[in-house]
Each structure stands twice: as C-alpha cells, then as structure tokens.
Protein backbone atom coordinates (compact mmCIF):
# COMPACT_ATOMS: atom_id res chain seq x y z
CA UNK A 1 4.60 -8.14 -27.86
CA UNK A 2 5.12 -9.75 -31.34
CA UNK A 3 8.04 -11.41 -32.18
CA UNK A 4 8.76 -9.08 -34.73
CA UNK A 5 8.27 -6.31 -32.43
CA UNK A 6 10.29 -7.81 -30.15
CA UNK A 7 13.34 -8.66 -32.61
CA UNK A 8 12.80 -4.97 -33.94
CA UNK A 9 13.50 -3.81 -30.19
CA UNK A 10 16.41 -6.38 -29.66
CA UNK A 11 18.26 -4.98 -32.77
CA UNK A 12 18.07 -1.26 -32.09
CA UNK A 13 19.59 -2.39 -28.72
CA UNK A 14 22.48 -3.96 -30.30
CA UNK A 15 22.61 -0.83 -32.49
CA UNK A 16 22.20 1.54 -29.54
CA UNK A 17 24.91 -0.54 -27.23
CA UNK A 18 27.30 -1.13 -30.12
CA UNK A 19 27.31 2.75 -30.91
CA UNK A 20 28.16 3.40 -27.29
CA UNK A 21 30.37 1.00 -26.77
CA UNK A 22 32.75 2.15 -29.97
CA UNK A 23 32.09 5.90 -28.77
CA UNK A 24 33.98 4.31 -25.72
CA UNK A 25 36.59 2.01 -26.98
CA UNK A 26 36.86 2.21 -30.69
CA UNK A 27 35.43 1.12 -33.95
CA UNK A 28 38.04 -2.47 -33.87
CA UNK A 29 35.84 -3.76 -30.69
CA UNK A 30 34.17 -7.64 -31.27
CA UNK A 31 31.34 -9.09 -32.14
CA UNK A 32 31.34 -10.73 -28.16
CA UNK A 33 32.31 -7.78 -27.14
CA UNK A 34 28.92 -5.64 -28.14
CA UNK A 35 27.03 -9.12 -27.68
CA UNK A 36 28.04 -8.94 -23.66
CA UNK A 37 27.34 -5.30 -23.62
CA UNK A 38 23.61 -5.93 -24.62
CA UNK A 39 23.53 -9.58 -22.63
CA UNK A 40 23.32 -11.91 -25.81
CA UNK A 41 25.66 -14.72 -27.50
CA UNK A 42 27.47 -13.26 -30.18
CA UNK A 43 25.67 -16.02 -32.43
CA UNK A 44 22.47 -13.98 -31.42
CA UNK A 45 24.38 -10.95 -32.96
CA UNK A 46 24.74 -12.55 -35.87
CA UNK A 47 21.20 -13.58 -36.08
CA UNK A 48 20.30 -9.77 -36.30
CA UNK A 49 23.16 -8.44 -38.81
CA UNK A 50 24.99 -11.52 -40.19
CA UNK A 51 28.32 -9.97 -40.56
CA UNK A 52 30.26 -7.28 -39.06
CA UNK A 53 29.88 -5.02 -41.59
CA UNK A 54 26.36 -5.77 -41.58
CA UNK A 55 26.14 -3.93 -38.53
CA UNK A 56 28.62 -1.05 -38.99
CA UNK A 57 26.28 -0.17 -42.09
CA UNK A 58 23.31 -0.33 -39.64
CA UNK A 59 25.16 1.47 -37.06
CA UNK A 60 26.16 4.20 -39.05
CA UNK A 61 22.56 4.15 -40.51
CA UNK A 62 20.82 4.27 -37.15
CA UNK A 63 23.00 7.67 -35.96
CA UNK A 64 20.69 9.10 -38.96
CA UNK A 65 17.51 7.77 -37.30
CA UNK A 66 18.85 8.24 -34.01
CA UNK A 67 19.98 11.99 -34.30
CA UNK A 68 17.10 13.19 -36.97
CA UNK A 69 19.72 14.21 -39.48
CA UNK A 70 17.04 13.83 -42.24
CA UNK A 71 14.20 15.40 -40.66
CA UNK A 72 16.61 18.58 -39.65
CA UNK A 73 17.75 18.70 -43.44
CA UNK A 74 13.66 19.18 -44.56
CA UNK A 75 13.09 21.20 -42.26
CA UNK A 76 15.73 23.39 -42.81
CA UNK A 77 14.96 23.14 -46.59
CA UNK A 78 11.97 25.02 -46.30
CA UNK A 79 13.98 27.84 -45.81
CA UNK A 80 12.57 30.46 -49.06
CA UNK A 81 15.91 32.42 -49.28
CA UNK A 82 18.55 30.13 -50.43
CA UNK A 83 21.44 32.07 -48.41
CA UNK A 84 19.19 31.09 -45.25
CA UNK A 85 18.77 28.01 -46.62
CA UNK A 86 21.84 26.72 -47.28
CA UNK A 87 22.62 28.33 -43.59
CA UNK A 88 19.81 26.02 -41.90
CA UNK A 89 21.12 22.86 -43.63
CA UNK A 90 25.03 23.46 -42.34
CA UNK A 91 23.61 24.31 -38.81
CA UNK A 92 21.76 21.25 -38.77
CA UNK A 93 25.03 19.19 -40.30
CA UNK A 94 27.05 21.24 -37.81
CA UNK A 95 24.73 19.96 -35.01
CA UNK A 96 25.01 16.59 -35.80
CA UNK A 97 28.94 16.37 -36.16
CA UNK A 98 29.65 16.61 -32.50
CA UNK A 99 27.26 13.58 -31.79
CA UNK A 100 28.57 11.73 -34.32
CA UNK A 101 32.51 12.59 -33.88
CA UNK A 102 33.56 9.62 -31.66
CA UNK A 103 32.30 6.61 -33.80
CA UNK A 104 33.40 8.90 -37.14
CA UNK A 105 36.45 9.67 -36.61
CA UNK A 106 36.88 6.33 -35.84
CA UNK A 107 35.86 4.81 -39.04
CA UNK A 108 37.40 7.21 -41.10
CA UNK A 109 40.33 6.57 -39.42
CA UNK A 110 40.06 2.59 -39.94
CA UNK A 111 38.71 2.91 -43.53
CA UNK A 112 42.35 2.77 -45.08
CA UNK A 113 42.52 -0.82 -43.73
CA UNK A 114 38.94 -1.97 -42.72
CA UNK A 115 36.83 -2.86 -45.88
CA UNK A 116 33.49 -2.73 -43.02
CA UNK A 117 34.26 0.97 -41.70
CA UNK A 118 35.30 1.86 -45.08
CA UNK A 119 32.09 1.01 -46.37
CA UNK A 120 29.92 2.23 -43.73
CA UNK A 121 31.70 5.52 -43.62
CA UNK A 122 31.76 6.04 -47.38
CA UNK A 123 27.69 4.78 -47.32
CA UNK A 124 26.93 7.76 -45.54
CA UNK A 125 29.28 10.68 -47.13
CA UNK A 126 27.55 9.14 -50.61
CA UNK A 127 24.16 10.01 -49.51
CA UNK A 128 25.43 13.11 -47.66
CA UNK A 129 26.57 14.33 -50.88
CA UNK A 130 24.03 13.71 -52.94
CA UNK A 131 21.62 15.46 -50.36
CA UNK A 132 24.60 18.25 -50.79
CA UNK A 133 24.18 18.34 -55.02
CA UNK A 134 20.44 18.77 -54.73
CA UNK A 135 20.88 21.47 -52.24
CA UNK A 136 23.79 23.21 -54.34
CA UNK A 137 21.88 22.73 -57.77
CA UNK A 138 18.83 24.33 -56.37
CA UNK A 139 20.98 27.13 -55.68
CA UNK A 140 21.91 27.27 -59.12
CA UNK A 141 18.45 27.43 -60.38
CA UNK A 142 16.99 30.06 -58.68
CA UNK A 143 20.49 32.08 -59.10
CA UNK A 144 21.99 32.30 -55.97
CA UNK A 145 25.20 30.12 -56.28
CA UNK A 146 28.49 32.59 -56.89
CA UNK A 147 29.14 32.56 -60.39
CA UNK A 148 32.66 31.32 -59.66
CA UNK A 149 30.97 27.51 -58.72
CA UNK A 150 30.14 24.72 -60.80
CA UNK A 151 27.33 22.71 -59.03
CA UNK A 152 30.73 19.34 -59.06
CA UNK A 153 32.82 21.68 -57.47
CA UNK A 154 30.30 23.48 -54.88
CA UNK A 155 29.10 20.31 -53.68
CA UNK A 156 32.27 19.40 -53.27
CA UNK A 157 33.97 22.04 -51.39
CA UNK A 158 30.55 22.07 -49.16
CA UNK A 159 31.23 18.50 -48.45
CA UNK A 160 34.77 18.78 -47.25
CA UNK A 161 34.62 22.33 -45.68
CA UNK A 162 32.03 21.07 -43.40
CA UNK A 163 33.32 17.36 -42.87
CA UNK A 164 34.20 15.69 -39.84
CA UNK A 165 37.41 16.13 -40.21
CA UNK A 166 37.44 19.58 -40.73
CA UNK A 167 35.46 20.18 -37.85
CA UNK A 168 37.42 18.03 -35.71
CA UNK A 169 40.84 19.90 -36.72
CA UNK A 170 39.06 23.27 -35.41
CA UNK A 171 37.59 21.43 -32.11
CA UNK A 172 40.01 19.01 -31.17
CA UNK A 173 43.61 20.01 -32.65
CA UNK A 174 43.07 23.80 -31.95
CA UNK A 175 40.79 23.66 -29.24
CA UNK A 176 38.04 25.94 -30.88
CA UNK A 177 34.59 25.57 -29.13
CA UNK A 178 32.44 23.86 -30.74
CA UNK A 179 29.90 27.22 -31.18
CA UNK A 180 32.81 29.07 -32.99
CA UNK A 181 33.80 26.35 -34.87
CA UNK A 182 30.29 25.31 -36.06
CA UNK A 183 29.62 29.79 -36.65
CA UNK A 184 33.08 29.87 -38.51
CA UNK A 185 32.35 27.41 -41.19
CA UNK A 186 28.89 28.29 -41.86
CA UNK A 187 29.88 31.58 -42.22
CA UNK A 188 32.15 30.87 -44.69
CA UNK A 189 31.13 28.47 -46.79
CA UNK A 190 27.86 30.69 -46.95
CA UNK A 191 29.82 33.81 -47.93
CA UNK A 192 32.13 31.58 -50.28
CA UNK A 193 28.86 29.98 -52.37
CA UNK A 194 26.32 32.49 -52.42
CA UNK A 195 26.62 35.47 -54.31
C-alpha cells in the first residue's frame, strides 16, 4: 500500500474513532484521548489535522461523506414536481439528523464558548443553507413557492424548521418517534412553502 494510501486510511480512522468517541463522551474530549482510541501518539494526531479544530472541521465534514448527505440531496433533486421535490430533500435531511444528533447537538451546544465547534458547526449549516437557497429559488422559478415567501425568508424558515434542534425538541424533550417527528415537519414545511 502507498504511503499516501496508507495516511489516507490512518486519517479516516482518526475521523471515524473521533466521531464515535464524541457520540460517546462529548465534543470537549482530547487530542490523547481520540489518539488512544485509534492506538497513535497524539503528536501523530497532529500530524494528520494540525489543530483541534482542524479536525472538528474534518469531522463534521466526513459525517457528509460518511452518511451520503450530498448524494441523497441529488438524488432527491431529480424529483420533476417541486412539492415532491422539496419533500425528497427534507426526507433525506430528516434521515440524516438522527445519525448526526449526538456529535451536533454537541457542538451546537459548545459553539457559544468553543471557537473549534463553533466553526465546524456553523461550516456545515453555511453550506446546508446555501444547498437550501438553490433549492427554495428553484421553487420560485418554476412557480411553486407560496406567494407569501421571499426566497431570504423561505430558506430561512426551511433551515430552522428542519434543524437539529428542532428535531431534537420533538424526539428528545417530547418523546416523539423519530417517524412522526421526521412526517410532521415535512409535512409542514411542505404545506407552509408550496402553494
């Protein structure tokens, strides 16, 4: 095997270990922490992301990679009618949220105090909602966004009614299934955007 093979393999262990480990315990775990968990030095941690935020910001980028977020938003943006598109793209969102949730909730819990999660978490809900503004301006072109919306303020609304947070309120605080909360906001951010 090549070494860059090789170093390629070693990071998206640290990646892989480091996500399970702060599922587990928390987005504050150590450097030496993840670096026993994958049976290196911490220095060799280093070596692959040279900072801690380094690898919350590859973390947070591998759960993309990891999960197929962005191969479940194409696909589901081949859907013709926009209601059914728009549909396909929360289902896929709402799919991905419960894998997600542990290491998520965690950062956007730390972000008020931890420049790293901060960054990592607000990496991902910037390219989340720009996916979001291309989905609700299409919308808008072909005439299918309620009149009511301005492309700012649908995007917007779609971003926080299906968030994390939102899901975890249903799930977690008032014990909603995941199926009925995942059916509940689709349903109504659908019925809420489209006209």
């Amino acid at each position: 095997m090549s070494n860059l093979k090789r170093a390629e393999r070693s990071r998206l262990e640290i990646l892989d270990a480091s996500w399970d480990l702060i599922a587990e315990r928390g987005a504050a775990v150590s450097m030496a922490e993840i670096a026993a968990a994958v049976g290196m030095t911490r220095q060799s941690i280093y070596v692959h992301f040279s900072s801690r935020g380094g690898l919350l910001m590859a973390l947070v980028r591998r759960a993309d990679e990891r999960f197929f977020i962005w191969e479940g938003f194409e696909s589901a943006m081949e859907q013709k009618d926009p209601a059914a598109r728009l549909d396909a793209v929360l289902k896929v969102w709402l799919d991905f949220v419960p894998k997600i949730h542990p290491v998520a909730t965690d950062l956007i819990r730390m972000r008020a105090t931890d420049e790293d999660a901060a960054r990592a978490w607000d990496d991902r809900m910037s390219e989340l909602l720009k996916f979001y503004r291309g989905l609700v301006g299409g919308l808008k072109k072909e005439g299918a966004l309620s009149l009511d919306w301005s492309v700012p303020r649908a995007t917007d609304y779609l971003w926080a009614s299906s968030s994390v947070q939102a899901w975890d309120l249903l799930v977690r605080e008032r014990g909603w299934s995941e199926a009925a909360a995942a059916k509940t906001i689709r349903s109504t951010i659908c019925r809420t955007l489209i006209k």
